[in-house]
PDB file of N, CA and C in Angstrom:
ATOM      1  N   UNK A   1     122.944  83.394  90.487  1.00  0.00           N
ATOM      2  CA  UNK A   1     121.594  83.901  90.323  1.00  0.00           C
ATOM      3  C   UNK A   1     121.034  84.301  91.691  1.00  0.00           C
ATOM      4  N   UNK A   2     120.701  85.193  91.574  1.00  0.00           N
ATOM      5  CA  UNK A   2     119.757  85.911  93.158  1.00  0.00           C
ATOM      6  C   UNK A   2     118.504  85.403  93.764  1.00  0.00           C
ATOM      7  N   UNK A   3     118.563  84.421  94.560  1.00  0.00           N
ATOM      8  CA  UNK A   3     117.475  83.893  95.298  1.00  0.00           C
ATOM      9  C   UNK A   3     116.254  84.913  95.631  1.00  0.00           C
ATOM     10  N   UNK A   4     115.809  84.360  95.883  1.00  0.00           N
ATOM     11  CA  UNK A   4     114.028  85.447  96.339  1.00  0.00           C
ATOM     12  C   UNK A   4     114.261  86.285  97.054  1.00  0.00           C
ATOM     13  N   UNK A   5     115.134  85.821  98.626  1.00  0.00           N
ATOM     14  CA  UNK A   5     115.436  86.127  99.995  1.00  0.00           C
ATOM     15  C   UNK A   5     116.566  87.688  99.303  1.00  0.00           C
ATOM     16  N   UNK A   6     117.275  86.968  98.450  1.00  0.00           N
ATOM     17  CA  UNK A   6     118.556  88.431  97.965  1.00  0.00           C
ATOM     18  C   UNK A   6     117.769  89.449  97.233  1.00  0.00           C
ATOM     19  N   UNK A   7     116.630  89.393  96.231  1.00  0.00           N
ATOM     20  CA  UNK A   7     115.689  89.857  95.949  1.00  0.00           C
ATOM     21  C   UNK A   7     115.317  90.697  96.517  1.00  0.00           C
ATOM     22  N   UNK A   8     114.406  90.409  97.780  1.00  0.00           N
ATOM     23  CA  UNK A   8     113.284  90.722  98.450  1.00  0.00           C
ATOM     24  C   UNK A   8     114.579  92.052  99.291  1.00  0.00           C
ATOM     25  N   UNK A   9     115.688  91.409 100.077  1.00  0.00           N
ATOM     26  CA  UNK A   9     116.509  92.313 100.706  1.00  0.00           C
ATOM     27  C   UNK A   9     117.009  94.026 100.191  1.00  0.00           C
ATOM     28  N   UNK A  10     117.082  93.338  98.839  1.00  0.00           N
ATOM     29  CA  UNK A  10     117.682  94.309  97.387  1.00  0.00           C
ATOM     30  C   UNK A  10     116.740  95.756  97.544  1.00  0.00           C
ATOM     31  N   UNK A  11     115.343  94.639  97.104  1.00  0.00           N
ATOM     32  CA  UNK A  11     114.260  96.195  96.892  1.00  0.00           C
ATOM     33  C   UNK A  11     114.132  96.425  98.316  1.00  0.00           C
ATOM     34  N   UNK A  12     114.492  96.573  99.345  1.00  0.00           N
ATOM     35  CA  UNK A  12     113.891  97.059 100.507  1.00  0.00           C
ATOM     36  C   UNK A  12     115.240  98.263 100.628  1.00  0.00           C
ATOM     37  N   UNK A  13     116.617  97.458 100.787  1.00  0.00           N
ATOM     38  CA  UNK A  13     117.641  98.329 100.485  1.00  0.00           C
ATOM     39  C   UNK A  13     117.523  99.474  99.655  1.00  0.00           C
ATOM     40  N   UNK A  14     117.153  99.350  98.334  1.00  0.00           N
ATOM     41  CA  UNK A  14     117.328 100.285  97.033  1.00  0.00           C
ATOM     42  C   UNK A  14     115.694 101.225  97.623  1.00  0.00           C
ATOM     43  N   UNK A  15     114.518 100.570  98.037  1.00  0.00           N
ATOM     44  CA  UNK A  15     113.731 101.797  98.609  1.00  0.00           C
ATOM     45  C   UNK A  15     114.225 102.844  99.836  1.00  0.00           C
ATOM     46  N   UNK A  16     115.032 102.042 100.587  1.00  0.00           N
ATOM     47  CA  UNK A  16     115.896 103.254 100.876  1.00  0.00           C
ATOM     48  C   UNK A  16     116.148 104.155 101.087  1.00  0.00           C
ATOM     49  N   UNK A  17     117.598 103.992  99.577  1.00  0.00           N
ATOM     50  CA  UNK A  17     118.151 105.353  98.874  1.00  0.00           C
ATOM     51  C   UNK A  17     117.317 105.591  98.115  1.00  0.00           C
ATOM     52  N   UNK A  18     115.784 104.887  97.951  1.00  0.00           N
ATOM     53  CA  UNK A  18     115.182 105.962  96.745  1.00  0.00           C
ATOM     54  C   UNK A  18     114.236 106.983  97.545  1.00  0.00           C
ATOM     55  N   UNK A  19     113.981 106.407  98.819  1.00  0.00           N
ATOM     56  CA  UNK A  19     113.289 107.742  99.781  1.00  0.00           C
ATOM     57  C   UNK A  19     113.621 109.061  99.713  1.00  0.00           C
ATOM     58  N   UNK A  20     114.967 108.916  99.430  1.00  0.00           N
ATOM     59  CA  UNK A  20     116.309 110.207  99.492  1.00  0.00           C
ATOM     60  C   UNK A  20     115.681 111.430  98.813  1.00  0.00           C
ATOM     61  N   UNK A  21     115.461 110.280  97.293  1.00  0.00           N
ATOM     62  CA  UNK A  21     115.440 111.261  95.922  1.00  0.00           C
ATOM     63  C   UNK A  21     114.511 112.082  95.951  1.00  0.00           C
ATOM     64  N   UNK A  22     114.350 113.465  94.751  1.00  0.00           N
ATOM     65  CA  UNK A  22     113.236 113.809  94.529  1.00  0.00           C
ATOM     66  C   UNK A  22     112.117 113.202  93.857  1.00  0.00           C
ATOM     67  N   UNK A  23     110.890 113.509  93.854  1.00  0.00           N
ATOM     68  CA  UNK A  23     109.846 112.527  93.336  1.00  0.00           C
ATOM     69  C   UNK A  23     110.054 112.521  91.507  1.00  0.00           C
ATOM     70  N   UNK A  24     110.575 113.104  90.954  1.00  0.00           N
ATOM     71  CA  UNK A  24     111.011 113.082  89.633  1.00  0.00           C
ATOM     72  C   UNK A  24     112.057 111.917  89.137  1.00  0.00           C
ATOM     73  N   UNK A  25     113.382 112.153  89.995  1.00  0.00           N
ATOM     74  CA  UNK A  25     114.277 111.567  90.050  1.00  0.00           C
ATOM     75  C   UNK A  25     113.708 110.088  90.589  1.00  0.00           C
ATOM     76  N   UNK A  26     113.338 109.669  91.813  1.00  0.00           N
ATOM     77  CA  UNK A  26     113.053 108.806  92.268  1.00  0.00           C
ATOM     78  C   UNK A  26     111.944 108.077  91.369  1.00  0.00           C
ATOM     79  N   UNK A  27     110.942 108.460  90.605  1.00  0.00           N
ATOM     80  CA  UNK A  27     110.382 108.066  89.933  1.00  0.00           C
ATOM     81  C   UNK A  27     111.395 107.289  88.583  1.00  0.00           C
ATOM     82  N   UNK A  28     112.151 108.465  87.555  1.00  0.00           N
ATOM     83  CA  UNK A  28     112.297 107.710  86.934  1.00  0.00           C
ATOM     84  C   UNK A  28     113.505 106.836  87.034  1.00  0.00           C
ATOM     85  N   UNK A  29     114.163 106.495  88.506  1.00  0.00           N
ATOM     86  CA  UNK A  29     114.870 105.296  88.487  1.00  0.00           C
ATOM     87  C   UNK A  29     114.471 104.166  88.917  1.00  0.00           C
ATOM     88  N   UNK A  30     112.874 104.262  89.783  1.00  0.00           N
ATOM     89  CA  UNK A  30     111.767 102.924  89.426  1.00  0.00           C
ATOM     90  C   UNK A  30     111.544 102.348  88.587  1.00  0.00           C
ATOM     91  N   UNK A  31     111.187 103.576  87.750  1.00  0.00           N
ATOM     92  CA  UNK A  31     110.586 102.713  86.321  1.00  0.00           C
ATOM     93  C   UNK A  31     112.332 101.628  85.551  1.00  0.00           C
ATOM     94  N   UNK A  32     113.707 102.812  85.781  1.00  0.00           N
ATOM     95  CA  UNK A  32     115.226 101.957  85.307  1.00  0.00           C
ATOM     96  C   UNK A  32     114.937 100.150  86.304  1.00  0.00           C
ATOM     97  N   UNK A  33     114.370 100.588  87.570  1.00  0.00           N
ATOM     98  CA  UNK A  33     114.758  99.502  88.293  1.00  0.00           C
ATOM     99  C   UNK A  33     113.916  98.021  87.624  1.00  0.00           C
ATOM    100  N   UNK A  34     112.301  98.636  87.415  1.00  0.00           N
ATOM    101  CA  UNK A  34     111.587  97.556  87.148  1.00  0.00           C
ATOM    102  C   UNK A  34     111.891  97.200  85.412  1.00  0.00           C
ATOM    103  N   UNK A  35     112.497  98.182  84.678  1.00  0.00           N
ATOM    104  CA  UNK A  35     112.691  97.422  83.263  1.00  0.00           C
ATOM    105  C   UNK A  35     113.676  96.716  83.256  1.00  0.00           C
ATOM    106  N   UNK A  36     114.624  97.125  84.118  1.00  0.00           N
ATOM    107  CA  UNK A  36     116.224  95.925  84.481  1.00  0.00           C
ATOM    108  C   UNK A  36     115.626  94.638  85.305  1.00  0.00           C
ATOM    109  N   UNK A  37     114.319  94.563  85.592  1.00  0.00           N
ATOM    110  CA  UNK A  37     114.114  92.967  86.791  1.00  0.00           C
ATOM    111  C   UNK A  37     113.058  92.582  85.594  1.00  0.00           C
ATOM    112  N   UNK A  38     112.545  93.598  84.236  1.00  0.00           N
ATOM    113  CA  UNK A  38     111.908  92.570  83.448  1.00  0.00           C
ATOM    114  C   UNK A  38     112.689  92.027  82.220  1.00  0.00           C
ATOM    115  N   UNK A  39     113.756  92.480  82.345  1.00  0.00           N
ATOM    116  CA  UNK A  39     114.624  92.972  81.212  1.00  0.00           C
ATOM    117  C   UNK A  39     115.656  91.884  81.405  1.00  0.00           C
ATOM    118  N   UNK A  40     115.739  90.498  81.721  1.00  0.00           N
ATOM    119  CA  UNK A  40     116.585  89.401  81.533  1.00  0.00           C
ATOM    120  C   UNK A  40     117.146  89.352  83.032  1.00  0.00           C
ATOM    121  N   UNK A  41     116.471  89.894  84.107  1.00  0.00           N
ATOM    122  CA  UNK A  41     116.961  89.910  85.435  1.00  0.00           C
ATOM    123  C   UNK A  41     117.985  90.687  85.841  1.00  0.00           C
ATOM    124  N   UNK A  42     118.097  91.714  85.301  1.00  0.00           N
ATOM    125  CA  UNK A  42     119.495  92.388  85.738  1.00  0.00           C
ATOM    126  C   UNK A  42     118.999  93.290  87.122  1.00  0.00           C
ATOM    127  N   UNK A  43     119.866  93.311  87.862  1.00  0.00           N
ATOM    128  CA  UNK A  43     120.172  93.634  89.817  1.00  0.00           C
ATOM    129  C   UNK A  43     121.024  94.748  90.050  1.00  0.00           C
ATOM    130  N   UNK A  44     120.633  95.700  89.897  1.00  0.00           N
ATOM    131  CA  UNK A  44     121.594  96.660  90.684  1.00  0.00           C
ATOM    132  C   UNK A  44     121.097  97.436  91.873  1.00  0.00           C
ATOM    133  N   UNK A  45     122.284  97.367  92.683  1.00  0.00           N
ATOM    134  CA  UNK A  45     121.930  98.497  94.198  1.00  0.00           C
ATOM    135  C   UNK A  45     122.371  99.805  94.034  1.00  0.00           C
ATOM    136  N   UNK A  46     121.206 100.349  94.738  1.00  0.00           N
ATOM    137  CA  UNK A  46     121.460 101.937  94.538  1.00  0.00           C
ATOM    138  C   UNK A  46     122.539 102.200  96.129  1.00  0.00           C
ATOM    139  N   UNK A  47     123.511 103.443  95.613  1.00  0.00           N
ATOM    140  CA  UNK A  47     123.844 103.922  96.831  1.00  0.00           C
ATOM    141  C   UNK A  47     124.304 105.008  97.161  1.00  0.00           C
ATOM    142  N   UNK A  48     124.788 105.857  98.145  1.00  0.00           N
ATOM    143  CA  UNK A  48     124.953 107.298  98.079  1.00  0.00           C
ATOM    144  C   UNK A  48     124.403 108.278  97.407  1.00  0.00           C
ATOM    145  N   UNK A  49     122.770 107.719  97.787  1.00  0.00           N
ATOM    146  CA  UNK A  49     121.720 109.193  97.403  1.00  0.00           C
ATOM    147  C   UNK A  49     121.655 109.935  98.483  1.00  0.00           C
ATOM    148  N   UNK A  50     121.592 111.320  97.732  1.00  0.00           N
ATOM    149  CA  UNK A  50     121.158 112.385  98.651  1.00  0.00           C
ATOM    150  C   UNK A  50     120.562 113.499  98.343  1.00  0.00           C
ATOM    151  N   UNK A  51     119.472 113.897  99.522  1.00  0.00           N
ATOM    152  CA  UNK A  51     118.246 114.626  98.819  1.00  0.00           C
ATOM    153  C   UNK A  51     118.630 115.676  98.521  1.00  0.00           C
ATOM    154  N   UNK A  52     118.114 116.333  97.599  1.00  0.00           N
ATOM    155  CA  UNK A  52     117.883 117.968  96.518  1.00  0.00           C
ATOM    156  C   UNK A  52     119.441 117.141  95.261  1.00  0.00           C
ATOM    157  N   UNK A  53     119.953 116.156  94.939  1.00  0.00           N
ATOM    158  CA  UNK A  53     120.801 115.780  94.121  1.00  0.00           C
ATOM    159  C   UNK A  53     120.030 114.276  92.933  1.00  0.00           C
ATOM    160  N   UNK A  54     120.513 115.216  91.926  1.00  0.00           N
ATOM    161  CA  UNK A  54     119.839 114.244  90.533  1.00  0.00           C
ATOM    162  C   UNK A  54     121.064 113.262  90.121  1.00  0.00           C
ATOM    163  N   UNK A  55     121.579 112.732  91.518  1.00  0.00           N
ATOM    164  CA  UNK A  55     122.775 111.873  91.082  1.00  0.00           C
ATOM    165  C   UNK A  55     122.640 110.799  91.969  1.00  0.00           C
ATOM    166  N   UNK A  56     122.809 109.669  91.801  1.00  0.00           N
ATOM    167  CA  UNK A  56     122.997 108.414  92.279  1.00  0.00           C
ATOM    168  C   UNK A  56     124.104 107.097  92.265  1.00  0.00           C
ATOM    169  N   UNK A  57     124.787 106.554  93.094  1.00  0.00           N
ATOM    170  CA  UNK A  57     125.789 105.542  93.068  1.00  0.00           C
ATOM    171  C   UNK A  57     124.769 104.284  92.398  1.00  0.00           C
ATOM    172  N   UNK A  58     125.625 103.332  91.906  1.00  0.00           N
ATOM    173  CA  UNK A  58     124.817 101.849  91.967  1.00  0.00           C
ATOM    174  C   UNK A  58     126.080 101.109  91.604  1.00  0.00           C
ATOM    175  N   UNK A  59     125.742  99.495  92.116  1.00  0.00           N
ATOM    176  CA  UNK A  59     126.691  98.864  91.826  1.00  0.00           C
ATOM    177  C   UNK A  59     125.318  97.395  91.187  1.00  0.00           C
ATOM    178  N   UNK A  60     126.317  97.137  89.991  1.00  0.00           N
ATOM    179  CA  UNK A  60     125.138  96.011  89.317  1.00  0.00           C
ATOM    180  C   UNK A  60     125.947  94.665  89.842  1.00  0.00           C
ATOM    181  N   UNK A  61     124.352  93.863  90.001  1.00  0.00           N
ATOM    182  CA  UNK A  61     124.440  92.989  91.206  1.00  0.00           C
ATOM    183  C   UNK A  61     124.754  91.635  90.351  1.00  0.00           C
ATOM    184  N   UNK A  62     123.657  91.757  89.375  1.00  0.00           N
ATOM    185  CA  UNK A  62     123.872  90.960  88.495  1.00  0.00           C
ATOM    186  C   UNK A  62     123.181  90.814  87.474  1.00  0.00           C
ATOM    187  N   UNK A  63     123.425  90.269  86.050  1.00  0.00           N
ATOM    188  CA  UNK A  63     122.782  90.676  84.840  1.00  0.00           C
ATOM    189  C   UNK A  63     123.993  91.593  83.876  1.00  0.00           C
ATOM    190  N   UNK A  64     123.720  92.094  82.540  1.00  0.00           N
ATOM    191  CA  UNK A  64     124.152  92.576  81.724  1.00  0.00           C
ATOM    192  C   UNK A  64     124.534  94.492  81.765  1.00  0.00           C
ATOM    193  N   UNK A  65     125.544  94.958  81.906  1.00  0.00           N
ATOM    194  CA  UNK A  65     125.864  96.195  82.281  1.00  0.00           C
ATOM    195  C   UNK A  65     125.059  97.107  80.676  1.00  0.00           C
ATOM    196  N   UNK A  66     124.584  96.156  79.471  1.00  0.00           N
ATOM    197  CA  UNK A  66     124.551  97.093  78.668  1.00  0.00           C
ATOM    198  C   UNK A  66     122.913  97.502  78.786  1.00  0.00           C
ATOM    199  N   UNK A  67     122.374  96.979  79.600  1.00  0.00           N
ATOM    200  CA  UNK A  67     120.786  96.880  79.777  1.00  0.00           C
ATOM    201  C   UNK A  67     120.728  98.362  80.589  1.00  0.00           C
ATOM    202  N   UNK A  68     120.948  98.400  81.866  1.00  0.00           N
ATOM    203  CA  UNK A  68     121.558  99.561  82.755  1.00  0.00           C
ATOM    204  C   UNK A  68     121.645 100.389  81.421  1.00  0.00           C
ATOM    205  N   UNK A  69     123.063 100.836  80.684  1.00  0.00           N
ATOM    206  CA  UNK A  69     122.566 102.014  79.798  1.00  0.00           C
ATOM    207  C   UNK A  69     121.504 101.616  79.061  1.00  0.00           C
ATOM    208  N   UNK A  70     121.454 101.160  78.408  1.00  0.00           N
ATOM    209  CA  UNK A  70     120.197 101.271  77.218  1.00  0.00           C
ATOM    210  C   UNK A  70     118.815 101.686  77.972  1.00  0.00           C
ATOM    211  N   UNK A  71     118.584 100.951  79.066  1.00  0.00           N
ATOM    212  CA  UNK A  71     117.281 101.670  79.420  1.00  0.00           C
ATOM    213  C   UNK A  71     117.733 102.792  80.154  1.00  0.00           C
ATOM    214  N   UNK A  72     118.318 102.925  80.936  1.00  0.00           N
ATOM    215  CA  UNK A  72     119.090 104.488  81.545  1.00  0.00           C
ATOM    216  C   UNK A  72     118.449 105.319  80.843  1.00  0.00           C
ATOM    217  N   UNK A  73     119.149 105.425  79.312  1.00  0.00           N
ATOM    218  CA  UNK A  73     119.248 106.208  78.373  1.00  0.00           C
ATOM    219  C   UNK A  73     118.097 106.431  77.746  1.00  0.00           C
ATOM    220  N   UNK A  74     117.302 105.894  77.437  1.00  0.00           N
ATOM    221  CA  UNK A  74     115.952 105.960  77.235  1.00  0.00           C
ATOM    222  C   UNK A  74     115.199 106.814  78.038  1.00  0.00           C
ATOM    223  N   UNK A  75     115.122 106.367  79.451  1.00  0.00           N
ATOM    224  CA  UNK A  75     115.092 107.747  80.381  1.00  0.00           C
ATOM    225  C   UNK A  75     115.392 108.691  80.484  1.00  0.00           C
ATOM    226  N   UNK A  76     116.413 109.111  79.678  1.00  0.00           N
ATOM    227  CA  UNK A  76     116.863 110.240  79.812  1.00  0.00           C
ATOM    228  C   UNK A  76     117.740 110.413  81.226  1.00  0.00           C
ATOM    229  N   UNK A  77     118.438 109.410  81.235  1.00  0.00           N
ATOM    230  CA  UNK A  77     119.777 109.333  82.355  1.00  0.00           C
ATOM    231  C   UNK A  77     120.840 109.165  81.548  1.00  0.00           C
ATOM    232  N   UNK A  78     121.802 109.938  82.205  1.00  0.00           N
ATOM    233  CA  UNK A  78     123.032 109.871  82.207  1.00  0.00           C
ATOM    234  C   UNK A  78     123.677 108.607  82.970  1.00  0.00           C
ATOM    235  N   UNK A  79     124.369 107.629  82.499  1.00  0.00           N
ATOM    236  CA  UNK A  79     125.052 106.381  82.872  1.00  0.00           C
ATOM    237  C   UNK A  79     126.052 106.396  83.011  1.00  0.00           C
ATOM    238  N   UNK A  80     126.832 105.768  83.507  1.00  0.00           N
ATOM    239  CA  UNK A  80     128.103 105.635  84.028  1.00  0.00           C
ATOM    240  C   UNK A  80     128.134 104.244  84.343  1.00  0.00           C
ATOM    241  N   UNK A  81     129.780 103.524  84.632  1.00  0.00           N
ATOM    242  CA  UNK A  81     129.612 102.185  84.978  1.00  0.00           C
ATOM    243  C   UNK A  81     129.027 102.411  86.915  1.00  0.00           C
ATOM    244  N   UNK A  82     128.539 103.055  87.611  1.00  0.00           N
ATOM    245  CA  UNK A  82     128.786 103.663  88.828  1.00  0.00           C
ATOM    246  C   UNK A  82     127.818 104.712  89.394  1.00  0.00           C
ATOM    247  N   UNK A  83     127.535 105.379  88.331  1.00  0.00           N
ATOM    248  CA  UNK A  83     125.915 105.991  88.779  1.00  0.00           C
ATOM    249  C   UNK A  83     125.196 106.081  87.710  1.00  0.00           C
ATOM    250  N   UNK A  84     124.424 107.086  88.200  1.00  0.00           N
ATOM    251  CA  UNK A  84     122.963 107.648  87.517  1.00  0.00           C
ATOM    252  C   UNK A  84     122.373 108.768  87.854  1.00  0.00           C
ATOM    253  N   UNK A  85     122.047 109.853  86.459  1.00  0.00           N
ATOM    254  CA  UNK A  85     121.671 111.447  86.868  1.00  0.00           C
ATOM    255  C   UNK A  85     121.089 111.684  85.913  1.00  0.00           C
ATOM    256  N   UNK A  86     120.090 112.218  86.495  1.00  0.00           N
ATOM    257  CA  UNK A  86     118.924 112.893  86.089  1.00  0.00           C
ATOM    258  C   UNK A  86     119.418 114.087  84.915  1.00  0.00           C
ATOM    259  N   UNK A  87     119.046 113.684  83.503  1.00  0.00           N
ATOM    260  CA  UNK A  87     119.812 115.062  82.936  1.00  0.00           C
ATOM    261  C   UNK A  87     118.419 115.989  82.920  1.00  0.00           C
ATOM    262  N   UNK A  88     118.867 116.925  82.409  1.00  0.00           N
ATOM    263  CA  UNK A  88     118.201 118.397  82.252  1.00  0.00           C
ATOM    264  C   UNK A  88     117.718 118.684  80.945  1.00  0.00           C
ATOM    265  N   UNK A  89     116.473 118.732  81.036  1.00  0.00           N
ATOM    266  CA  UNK A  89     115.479 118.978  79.408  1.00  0.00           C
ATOM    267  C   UNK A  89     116.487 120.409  78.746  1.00  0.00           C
TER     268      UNK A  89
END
């Protein structure tokens, strides 16, 4: 289980790569981030963002991989065990 201190490190890390994103993109993988930390604690790090790209790495830290899609998907992300992209209306 992830102490406060691994916590606190996590979101500073994952703000980041979410600086990267566009404000669309970056938005709706806030909202993925905060329904996965209300959503039975699930932890994933974002990584290899890069700006003008609706694609993102993550590796889940800890918690349930099916939470990640289900809310993903709800968003209207594309999931993978490995990233996350912004699909297209």
């Amino acid at each position: 289980m992830m102490t406060q201190v691994g916590i606190e490190q996590l979101f500073l890390d994952n703000t980041k790569e979410l600086s990267k994103l566009s404000l669309t993109f970056r938005t709706r993988i806030k909202c993925l981030l905060m329904g996965l930390a209300s959503n039975g604690h699930v932890f994933i790090r974002l990584t290899d963002a890069a700006a003008k790209r609706n694609k993102i790495g993550y590796n889940l830290i800890e918690g349930d991989q099916d939470s990640v899609v289900r809310i993903g998907e709800r968003l209207r992300l594309t999931v993978t065990d490995t990233t996350l992209e912004l699909r297209h209306a």
